[in-house]
PDB file of N, CA and C in Angstrom:
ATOM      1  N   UNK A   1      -7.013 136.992 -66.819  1.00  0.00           N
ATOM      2  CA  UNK A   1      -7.383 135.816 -67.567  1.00  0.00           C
ATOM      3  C   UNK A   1      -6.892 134.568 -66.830  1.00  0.00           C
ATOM      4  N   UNK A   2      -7.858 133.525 -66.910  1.00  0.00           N
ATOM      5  CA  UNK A   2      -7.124 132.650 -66.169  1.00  0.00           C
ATOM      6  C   UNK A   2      -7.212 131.112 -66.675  1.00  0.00           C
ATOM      7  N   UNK A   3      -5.504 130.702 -66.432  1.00  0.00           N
ATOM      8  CA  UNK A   3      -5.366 129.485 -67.285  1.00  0.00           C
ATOM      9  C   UNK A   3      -6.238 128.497 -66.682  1.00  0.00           C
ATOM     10  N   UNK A   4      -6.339 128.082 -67.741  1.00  0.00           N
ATOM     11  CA  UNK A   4      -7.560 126.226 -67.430  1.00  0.00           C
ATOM     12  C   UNK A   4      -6.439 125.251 -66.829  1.00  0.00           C
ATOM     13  N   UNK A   5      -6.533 124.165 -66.574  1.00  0.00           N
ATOM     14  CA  UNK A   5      -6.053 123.126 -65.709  1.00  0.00           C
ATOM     15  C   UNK A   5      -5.128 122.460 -66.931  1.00  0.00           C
ATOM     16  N   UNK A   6      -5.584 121.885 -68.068  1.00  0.00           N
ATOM     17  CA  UNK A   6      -4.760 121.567 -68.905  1.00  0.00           C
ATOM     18  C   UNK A   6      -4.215 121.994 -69.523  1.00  0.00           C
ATOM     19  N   UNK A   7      -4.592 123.736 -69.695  1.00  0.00           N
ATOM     20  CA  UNK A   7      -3.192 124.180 -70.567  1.00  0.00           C
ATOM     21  C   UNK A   7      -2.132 124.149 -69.663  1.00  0.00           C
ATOM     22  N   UNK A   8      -2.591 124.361 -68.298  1.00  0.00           N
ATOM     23  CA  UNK A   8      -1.167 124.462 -67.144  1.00  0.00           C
ATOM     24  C   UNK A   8      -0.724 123.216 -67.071  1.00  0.00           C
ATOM     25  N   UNK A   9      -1.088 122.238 -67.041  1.00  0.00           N
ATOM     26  CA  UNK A   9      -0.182 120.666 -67.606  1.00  0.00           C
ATOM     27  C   UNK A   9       0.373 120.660 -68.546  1.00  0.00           C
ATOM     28  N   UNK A  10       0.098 121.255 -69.993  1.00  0.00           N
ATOM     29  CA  UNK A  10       0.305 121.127 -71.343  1.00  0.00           C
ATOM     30  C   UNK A  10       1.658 121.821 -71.030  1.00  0.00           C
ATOM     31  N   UNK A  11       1.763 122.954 -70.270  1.00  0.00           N
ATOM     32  CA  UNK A  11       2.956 123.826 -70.210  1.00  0.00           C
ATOM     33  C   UNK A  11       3.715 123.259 -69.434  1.00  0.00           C
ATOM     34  N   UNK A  12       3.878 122.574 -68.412  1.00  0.00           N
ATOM     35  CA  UNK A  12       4.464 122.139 -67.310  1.00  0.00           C
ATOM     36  C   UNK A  12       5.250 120.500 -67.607  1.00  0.00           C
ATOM     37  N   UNK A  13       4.278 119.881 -68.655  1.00  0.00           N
ATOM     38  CA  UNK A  13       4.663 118.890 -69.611  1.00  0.00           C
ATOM     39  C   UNK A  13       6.065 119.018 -70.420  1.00  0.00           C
ATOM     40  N   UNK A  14       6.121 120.294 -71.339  1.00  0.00           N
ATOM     41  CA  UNK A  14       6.440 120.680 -71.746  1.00  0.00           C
ATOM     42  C   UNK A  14       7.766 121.428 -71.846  1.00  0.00           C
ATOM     43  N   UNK A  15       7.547 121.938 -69.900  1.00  0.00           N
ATOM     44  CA  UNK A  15       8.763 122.182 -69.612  1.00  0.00           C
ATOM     45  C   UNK A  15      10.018 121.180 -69.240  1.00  0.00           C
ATOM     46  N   UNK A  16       8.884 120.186 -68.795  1.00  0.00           N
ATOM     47  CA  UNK A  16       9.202 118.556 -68.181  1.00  0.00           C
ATOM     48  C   UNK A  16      10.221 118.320 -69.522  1.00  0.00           C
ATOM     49  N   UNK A  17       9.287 117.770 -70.463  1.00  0.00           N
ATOM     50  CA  UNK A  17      10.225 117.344 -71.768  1.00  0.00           C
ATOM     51  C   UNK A  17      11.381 118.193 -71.667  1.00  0.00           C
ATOM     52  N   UNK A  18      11.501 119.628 -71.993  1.00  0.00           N
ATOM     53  CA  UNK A  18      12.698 120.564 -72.062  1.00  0.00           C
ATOM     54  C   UNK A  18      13.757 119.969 -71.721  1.00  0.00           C
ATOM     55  N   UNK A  19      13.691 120.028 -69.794  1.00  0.00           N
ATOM     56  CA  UNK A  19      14.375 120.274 -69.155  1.00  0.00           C
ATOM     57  C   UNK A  19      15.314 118.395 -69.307  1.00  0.00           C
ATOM     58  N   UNK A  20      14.399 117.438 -69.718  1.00  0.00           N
ATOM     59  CA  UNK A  20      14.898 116.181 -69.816  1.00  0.00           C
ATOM     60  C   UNK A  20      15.328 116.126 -71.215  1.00  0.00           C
ATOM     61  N   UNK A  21      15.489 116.674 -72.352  1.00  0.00           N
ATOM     62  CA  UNK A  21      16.074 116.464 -73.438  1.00  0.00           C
ATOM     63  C   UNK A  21      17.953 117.456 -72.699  1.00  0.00           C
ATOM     64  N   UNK A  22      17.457 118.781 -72.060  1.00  0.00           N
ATOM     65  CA  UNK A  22      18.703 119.543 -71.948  1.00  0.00           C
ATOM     66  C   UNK A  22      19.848 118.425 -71.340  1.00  0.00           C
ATOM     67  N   UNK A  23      19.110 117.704 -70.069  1.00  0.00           N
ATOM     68  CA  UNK A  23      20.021 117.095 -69.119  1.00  0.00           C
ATOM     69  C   UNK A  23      20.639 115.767 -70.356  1.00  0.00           C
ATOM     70  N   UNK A  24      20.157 115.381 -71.117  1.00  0.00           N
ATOM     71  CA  UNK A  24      20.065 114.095 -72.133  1.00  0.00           C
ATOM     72  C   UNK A  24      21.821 114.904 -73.197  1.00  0.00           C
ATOM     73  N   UNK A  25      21.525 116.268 -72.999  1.00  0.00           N
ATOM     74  CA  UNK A  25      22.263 116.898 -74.204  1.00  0.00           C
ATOM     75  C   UNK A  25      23.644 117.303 -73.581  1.00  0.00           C
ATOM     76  N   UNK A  26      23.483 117.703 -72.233  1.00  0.00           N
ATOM     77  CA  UNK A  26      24.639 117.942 -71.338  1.00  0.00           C
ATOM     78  C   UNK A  26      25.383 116.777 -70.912  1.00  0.00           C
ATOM     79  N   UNK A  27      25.094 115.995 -70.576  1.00  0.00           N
ATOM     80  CA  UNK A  27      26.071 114.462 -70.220  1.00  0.00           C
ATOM     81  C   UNK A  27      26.328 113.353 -71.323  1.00  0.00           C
ATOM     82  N   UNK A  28      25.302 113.685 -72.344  1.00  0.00           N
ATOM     83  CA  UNK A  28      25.620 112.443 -73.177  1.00  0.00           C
ATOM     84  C   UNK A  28      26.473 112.958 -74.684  1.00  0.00           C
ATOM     85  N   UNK A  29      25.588 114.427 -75.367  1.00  0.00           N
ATOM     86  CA  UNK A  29      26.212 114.483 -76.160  1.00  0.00           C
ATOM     87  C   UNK A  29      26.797 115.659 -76.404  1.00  0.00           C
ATOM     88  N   UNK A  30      26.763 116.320 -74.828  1.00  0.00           N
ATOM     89  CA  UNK A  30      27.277 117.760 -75.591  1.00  0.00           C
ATOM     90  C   UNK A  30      29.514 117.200 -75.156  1.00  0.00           C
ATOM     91  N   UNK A  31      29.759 116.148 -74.446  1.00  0.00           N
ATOM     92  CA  UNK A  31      30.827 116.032 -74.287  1.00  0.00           C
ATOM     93  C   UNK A  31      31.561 115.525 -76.046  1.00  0.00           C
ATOM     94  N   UNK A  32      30.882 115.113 -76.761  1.00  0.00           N
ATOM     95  CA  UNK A  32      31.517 115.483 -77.846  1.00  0.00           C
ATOM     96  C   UNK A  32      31.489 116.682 -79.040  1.00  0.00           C
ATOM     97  N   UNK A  33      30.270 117.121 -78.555  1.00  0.00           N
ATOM     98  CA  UNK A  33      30.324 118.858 -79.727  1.00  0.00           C
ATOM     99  C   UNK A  33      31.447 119.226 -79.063  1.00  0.00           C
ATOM    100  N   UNK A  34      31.519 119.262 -77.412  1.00  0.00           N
ATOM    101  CA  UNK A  34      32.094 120.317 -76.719  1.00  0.00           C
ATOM    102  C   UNK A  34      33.936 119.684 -77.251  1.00  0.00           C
ATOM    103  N   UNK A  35      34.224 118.551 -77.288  1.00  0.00           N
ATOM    104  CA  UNK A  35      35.518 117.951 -77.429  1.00  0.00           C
ATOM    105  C   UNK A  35      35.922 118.501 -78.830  1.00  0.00           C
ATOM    106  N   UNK A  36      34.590 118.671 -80.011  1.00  0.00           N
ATOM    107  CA  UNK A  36      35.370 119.132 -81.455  1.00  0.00           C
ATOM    108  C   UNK A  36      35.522 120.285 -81.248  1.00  0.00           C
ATOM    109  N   UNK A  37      34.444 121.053 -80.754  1.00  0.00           N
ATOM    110  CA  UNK A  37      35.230 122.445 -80.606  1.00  0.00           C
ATOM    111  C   UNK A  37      36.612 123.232 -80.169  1.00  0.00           C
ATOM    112  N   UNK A  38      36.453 122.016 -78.643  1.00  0.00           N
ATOM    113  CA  UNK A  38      38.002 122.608 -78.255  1.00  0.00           C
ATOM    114  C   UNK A  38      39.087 122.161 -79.596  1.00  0.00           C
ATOM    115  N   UNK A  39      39.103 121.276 -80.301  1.00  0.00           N
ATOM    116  CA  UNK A  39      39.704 120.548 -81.418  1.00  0.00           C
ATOM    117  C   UNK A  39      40.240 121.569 -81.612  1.00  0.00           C
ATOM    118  N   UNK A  40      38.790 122.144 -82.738  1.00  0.00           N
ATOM    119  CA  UNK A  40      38.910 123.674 -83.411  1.00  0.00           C
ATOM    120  C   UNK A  40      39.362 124.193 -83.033  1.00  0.00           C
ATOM    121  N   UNK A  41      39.050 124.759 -82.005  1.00  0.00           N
ATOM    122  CA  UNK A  41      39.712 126.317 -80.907  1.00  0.00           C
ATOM    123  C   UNK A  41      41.298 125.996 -81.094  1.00  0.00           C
ATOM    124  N   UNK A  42      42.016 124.861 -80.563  1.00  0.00           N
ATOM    125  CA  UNK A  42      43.509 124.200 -80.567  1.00  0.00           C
ATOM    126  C   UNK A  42      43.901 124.613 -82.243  1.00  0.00           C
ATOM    127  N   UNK A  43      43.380 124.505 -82.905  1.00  0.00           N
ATOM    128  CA  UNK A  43      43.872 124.498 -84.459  1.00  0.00           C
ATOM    129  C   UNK A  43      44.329 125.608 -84.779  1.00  0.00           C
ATOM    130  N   UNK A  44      44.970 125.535 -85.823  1.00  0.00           N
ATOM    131  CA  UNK A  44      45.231 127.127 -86.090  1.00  0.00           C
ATOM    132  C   UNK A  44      44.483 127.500 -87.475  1.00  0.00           C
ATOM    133  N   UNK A  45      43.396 126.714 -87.452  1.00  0.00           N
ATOM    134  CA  UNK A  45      42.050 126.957 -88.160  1.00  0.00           C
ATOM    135  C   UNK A  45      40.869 127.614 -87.616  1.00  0.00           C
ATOM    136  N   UNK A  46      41.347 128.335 -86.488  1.00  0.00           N
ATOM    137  CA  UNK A  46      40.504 128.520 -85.424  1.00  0.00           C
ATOM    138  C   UNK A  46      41.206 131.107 -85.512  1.00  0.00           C
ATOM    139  N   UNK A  47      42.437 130.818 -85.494  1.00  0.00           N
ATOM    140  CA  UNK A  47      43.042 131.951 -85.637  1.00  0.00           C
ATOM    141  C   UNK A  47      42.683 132.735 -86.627  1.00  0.00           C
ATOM    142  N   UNK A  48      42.436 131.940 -87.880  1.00  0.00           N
ATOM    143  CA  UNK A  48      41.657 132.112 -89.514  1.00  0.00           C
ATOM    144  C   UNK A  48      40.484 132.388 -89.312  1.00  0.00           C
ATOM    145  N   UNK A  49      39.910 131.321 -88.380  1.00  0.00           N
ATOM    146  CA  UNK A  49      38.464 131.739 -88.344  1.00  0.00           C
ATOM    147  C   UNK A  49      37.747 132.739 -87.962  1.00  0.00           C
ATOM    148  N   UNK A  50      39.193 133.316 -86.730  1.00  0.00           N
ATOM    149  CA  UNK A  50      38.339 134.715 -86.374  1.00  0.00           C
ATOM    150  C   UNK A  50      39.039 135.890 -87.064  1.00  0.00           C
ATOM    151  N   UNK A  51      40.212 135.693 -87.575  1.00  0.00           N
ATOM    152  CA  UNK A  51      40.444 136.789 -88.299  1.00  0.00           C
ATOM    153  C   UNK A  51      39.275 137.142 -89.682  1.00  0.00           C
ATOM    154  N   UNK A  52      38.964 136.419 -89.938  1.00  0.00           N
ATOM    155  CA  UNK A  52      37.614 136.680 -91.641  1.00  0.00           C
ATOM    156  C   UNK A  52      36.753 137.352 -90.582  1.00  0.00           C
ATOM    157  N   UNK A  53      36.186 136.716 -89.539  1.00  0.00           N
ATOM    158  CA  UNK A  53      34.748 137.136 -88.947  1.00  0.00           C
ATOM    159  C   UNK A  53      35.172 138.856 -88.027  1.00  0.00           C
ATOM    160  N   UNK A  54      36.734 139.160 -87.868  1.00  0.00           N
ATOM    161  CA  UNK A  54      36.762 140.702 -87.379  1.00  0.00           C
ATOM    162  C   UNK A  54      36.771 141.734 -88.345  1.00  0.00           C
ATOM    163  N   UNK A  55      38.038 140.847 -89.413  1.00  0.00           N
ATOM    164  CA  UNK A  55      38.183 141.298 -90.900  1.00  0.00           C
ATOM    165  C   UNK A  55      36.885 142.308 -91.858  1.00  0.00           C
ATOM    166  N   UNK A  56      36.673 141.029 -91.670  1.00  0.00           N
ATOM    167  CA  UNK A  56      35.008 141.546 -92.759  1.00  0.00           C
ATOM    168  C   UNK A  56      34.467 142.353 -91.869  1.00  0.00           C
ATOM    169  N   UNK A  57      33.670 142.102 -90.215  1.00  0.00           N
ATOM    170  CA  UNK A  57      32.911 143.059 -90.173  1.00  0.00           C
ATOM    171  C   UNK A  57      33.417 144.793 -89.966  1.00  0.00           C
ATOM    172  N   UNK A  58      35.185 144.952 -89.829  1.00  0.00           N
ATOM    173  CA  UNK A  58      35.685 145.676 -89.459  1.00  0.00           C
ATOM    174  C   UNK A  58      35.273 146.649 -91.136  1.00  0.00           C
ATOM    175  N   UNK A  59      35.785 145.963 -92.230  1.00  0.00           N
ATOM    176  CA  UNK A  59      36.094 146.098 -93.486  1.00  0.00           C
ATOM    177  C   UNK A  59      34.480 146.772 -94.086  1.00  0.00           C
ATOM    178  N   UNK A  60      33.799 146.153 -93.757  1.00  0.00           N
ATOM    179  CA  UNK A  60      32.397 146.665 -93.660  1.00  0.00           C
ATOM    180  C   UNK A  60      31.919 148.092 -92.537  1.00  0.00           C
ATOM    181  N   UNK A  61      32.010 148.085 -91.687  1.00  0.00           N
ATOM    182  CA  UNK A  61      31.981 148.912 -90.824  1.00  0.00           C
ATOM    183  C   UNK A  61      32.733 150.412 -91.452  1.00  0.00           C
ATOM    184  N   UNK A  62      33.925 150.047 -92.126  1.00  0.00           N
ATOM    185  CA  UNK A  62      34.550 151.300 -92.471  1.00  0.00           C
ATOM    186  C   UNK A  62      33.762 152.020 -94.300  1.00  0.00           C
ATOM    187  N   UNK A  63      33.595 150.458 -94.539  1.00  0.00           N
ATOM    188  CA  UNK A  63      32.836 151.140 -96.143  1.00  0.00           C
ATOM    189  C   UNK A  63      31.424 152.200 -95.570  1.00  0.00           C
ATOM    190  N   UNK A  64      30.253 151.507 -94.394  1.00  0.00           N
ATOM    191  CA  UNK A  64      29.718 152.126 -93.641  1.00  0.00           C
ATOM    192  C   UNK A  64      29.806 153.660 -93.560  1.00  0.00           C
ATOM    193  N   UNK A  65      31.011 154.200 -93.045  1.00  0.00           N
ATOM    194  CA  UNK A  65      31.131 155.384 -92.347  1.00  0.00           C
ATOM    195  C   UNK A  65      32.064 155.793 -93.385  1.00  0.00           C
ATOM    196  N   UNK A  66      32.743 155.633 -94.514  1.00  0.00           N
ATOM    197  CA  UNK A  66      32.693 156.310 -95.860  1.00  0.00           C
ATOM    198  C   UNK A  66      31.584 156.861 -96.510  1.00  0.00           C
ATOM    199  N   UNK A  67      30.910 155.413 -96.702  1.00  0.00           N
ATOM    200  CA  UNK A  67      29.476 156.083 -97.679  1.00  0.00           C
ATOM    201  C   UNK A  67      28.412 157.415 -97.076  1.00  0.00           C
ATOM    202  N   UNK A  68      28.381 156.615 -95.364  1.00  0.00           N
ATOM    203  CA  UNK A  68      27.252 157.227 -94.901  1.00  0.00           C
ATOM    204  C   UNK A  68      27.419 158.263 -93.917  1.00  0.00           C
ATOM    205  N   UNK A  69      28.952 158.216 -93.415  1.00  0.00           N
ATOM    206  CA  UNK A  69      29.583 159.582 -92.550  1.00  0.00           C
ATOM    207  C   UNK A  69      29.755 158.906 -91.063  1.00  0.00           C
ATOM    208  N   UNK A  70      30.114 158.953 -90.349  1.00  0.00           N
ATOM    209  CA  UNK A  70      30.215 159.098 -89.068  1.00  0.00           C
ATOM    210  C   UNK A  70      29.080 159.446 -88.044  1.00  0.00           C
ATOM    211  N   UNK A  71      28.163 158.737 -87.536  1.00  0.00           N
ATOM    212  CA  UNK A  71      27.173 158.934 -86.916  1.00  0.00           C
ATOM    213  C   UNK A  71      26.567 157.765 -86.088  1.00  0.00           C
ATOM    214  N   UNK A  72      25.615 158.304 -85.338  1.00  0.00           N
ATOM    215  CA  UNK A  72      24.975 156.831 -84.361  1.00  0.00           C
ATOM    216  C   UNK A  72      24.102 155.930 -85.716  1.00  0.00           C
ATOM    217  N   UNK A  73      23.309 156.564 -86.562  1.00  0.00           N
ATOM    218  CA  UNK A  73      22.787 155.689 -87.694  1.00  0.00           C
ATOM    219  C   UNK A  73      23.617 154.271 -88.464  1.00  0.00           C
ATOM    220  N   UNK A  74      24.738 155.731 -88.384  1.00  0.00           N
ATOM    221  CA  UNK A  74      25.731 154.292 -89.189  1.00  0.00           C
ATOM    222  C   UNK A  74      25.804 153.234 -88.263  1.00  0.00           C
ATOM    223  N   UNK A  75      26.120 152.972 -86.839  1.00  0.00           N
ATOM    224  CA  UNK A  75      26.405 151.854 -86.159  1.00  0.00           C
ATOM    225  C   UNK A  75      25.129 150.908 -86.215  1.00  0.00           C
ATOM    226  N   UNK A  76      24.204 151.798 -85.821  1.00  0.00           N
ATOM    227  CA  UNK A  76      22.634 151.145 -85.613  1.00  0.00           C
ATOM    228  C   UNK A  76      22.494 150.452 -87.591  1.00  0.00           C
ATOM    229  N   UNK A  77      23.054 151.101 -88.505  1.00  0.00           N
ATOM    230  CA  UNK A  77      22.083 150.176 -90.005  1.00  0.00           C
ATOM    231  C   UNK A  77      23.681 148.676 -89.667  1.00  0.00           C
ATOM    232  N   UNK A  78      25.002 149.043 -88.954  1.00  0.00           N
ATOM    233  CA  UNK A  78      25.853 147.950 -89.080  1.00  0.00           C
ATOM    234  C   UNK A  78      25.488 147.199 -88.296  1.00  0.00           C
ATOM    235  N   UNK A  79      24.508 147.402 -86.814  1.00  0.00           N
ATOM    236  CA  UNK A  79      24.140 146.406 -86.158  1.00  0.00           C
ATOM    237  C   UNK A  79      22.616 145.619 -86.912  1.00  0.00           C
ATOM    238  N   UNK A  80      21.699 146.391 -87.767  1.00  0.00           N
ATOM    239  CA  UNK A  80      20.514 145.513 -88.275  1.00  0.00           C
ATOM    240  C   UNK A  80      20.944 144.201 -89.062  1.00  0.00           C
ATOM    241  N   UNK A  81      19.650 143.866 -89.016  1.00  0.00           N
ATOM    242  CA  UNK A  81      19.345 142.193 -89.981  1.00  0.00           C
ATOM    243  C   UNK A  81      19.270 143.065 -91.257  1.00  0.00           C
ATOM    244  N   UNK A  82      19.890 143.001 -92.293  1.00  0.00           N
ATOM    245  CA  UNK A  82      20.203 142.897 -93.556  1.00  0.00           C
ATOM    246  C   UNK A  82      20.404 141.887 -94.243  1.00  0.00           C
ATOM    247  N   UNK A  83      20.920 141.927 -95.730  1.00  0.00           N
ATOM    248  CA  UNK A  83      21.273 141.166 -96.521  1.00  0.00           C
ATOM    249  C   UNK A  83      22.959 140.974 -96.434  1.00  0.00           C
ATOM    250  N   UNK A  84      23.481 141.977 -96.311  1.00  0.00           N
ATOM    251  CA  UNK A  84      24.632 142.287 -96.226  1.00  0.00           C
ATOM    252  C   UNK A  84      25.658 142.096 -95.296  1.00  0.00           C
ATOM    253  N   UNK A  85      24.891 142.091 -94.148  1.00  0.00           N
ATOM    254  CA  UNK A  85      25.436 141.856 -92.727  1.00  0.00           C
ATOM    255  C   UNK A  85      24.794 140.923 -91.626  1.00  0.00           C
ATOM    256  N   UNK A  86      23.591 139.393 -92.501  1.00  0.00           N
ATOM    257  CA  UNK A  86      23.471 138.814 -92.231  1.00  0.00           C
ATOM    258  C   UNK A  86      24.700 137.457 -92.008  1.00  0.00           C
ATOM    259  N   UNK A  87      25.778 137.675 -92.925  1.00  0.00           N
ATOM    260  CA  UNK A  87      26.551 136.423 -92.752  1.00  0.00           C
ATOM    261  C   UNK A  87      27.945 136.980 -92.020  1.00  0.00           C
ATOM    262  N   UNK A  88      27.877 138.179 -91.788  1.00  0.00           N
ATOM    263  CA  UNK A  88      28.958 138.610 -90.872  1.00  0.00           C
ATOM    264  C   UNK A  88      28.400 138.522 -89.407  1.00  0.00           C
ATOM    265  N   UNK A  89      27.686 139.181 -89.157  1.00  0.00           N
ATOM    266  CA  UNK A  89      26.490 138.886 -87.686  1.00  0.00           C
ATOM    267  C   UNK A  89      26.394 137.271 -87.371  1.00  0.00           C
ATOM    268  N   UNK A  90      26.010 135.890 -88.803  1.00  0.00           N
ATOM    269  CA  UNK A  90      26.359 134.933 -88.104  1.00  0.00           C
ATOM    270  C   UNK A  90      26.952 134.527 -87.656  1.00  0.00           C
ATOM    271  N   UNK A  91      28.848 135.127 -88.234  1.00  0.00           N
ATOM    272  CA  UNK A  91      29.911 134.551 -87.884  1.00  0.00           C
ATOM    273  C   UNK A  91      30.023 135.091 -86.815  1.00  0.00           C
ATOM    274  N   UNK A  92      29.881 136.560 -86.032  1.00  0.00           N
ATOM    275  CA  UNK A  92      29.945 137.102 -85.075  1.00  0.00           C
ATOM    276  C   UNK A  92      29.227 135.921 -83.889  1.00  0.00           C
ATOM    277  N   UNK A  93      27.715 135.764 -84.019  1.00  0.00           N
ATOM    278  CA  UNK A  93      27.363 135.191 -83.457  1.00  0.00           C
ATOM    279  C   UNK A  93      27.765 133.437 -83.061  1.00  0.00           C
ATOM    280  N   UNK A  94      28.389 132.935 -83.863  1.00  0.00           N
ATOM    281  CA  UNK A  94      28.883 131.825 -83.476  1.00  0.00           C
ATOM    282  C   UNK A  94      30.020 131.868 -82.622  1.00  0.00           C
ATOM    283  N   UNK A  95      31.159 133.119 -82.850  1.00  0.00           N
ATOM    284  CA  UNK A  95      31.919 132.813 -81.948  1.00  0.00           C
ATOM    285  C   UNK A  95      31.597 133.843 -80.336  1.00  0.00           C
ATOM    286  N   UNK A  96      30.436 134.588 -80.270  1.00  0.00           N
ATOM    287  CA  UNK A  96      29.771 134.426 -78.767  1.00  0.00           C
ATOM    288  C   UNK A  96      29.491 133.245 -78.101  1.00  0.00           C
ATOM    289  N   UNK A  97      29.083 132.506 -79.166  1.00  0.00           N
ATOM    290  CA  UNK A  97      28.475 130.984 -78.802  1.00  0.00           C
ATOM    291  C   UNK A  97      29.603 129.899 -78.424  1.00  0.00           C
ATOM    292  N   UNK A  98      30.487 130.038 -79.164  1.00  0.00           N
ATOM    293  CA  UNK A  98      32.005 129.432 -78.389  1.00  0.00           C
ATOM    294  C   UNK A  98      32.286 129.571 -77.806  1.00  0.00           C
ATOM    295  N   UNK A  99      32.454 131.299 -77.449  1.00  0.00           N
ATOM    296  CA  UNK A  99      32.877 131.532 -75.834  1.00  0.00           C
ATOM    297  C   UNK A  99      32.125 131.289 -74.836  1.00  0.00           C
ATOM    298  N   UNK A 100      30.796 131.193 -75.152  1.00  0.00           N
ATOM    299  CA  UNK A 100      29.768 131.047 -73.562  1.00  0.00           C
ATOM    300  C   UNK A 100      30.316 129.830 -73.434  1.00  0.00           C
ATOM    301  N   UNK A 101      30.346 128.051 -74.786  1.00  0.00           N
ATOM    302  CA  UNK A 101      30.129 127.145 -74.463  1.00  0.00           C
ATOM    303  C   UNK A 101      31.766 126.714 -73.678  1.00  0.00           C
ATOM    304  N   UNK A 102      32.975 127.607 -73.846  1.00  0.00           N
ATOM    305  CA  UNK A 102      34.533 127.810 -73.077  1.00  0.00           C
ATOM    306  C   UNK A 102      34.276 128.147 -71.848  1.00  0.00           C
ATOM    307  N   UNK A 103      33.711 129.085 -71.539  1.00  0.00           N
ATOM    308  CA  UNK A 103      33.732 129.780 -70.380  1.00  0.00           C
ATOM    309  C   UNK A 103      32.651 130.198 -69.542  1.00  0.00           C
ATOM    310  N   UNK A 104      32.059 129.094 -70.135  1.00  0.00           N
ATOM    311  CA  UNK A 104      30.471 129.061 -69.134  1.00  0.00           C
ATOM    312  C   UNK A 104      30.419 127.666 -68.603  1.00  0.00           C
ATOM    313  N   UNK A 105      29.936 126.728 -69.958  1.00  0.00           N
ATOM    314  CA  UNK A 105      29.318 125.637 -69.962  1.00  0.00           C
ATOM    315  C   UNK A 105      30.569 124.585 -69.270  1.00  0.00           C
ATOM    316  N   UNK A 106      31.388 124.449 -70.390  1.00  0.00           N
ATOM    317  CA  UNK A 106      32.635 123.776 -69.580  1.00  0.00           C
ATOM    318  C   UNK A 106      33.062 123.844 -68.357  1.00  0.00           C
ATOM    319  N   UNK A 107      33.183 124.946 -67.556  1.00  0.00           N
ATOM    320  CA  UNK A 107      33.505 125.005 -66.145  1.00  0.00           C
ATOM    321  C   UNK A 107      32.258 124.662 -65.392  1.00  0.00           C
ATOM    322  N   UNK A 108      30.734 124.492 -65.798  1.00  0.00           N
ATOM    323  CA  UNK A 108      30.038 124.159 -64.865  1.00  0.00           C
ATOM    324  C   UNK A 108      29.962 122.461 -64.666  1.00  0.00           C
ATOM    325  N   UNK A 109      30.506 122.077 -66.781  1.00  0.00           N
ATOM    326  CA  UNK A 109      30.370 120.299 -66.368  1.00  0.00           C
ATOM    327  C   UNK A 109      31.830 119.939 -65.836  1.00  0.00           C
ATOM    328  N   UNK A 110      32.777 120.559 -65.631  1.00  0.00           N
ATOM    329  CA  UNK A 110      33.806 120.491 -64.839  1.00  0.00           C
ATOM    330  C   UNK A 110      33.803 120.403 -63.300  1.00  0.00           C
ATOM    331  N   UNK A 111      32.689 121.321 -63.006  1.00  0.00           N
ATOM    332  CA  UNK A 111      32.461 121.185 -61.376  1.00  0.00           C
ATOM    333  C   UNK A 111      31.383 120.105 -61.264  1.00  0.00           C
ATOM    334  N   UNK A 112      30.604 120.113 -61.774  1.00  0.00           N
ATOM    335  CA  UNK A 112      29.735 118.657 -61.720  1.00  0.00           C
ATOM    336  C   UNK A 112      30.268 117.522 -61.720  1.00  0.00           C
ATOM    337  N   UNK A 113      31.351 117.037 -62.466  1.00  0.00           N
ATOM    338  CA  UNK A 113      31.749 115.989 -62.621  1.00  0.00           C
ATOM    339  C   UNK A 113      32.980 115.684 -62.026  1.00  0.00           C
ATOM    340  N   UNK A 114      33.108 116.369 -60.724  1.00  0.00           N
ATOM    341  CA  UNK A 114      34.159 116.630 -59.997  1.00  0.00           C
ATOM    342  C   UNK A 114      33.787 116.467 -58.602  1.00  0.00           C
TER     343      UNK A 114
END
């Protein structure tokens, strides 16, 4: 199949915009998300925060393999999108997202701006 001329602008446009909102988000405003976070991280509101988010999913995980036994099922229904293990999975997922933005993002605008 082959793309027409303006959808390949439309896309290339598109990526254009992307890539100029990202650079807009990295120098101007991610130096203050990135400054509250470290805030957070420094706090000892931060120690709390991950103890609930191991807590619970640990605490869950074990009701899991009570009810349902010990098996690969059980891990696979504790890793799905549920009702149940939608707000433990978010908290999980936010603090992946802390660590990439510690130990990714920060050391690259560290060498950039260096």
């Amino acid at each position: 199949m082959k793309i027409k001329n303006i959808n390949n602008s439309l896309i290339w446009g598109l990526i254009s915009i992307v890539l100029i909102c990202s650079w807009y988000l990295l120098w101007f405003i991610y130096p203050y998300i990135i400054n509250n976070i470290l805030n957070f991280i420094n706090s000892p509101k931060f120690i709390w925060f991950l103890s609930i988010i191991f807590i619970s999913s640990f605490i869950y995980l074990i009701y899991l393999i009570i009810k349902e036994g010990f098996n690969k099922e059980t891990f696979l229904k504790f890793w799905r999108w549920t009702d149940k293990t939608i707000i433990v999975r978010f908290f999980i997922y936010i603090f992946i997202l802390v660590l990439i933005v510690i130990y990714i993002i920060l050391p690259i605008r560290k060498y950039f701006f260096t």
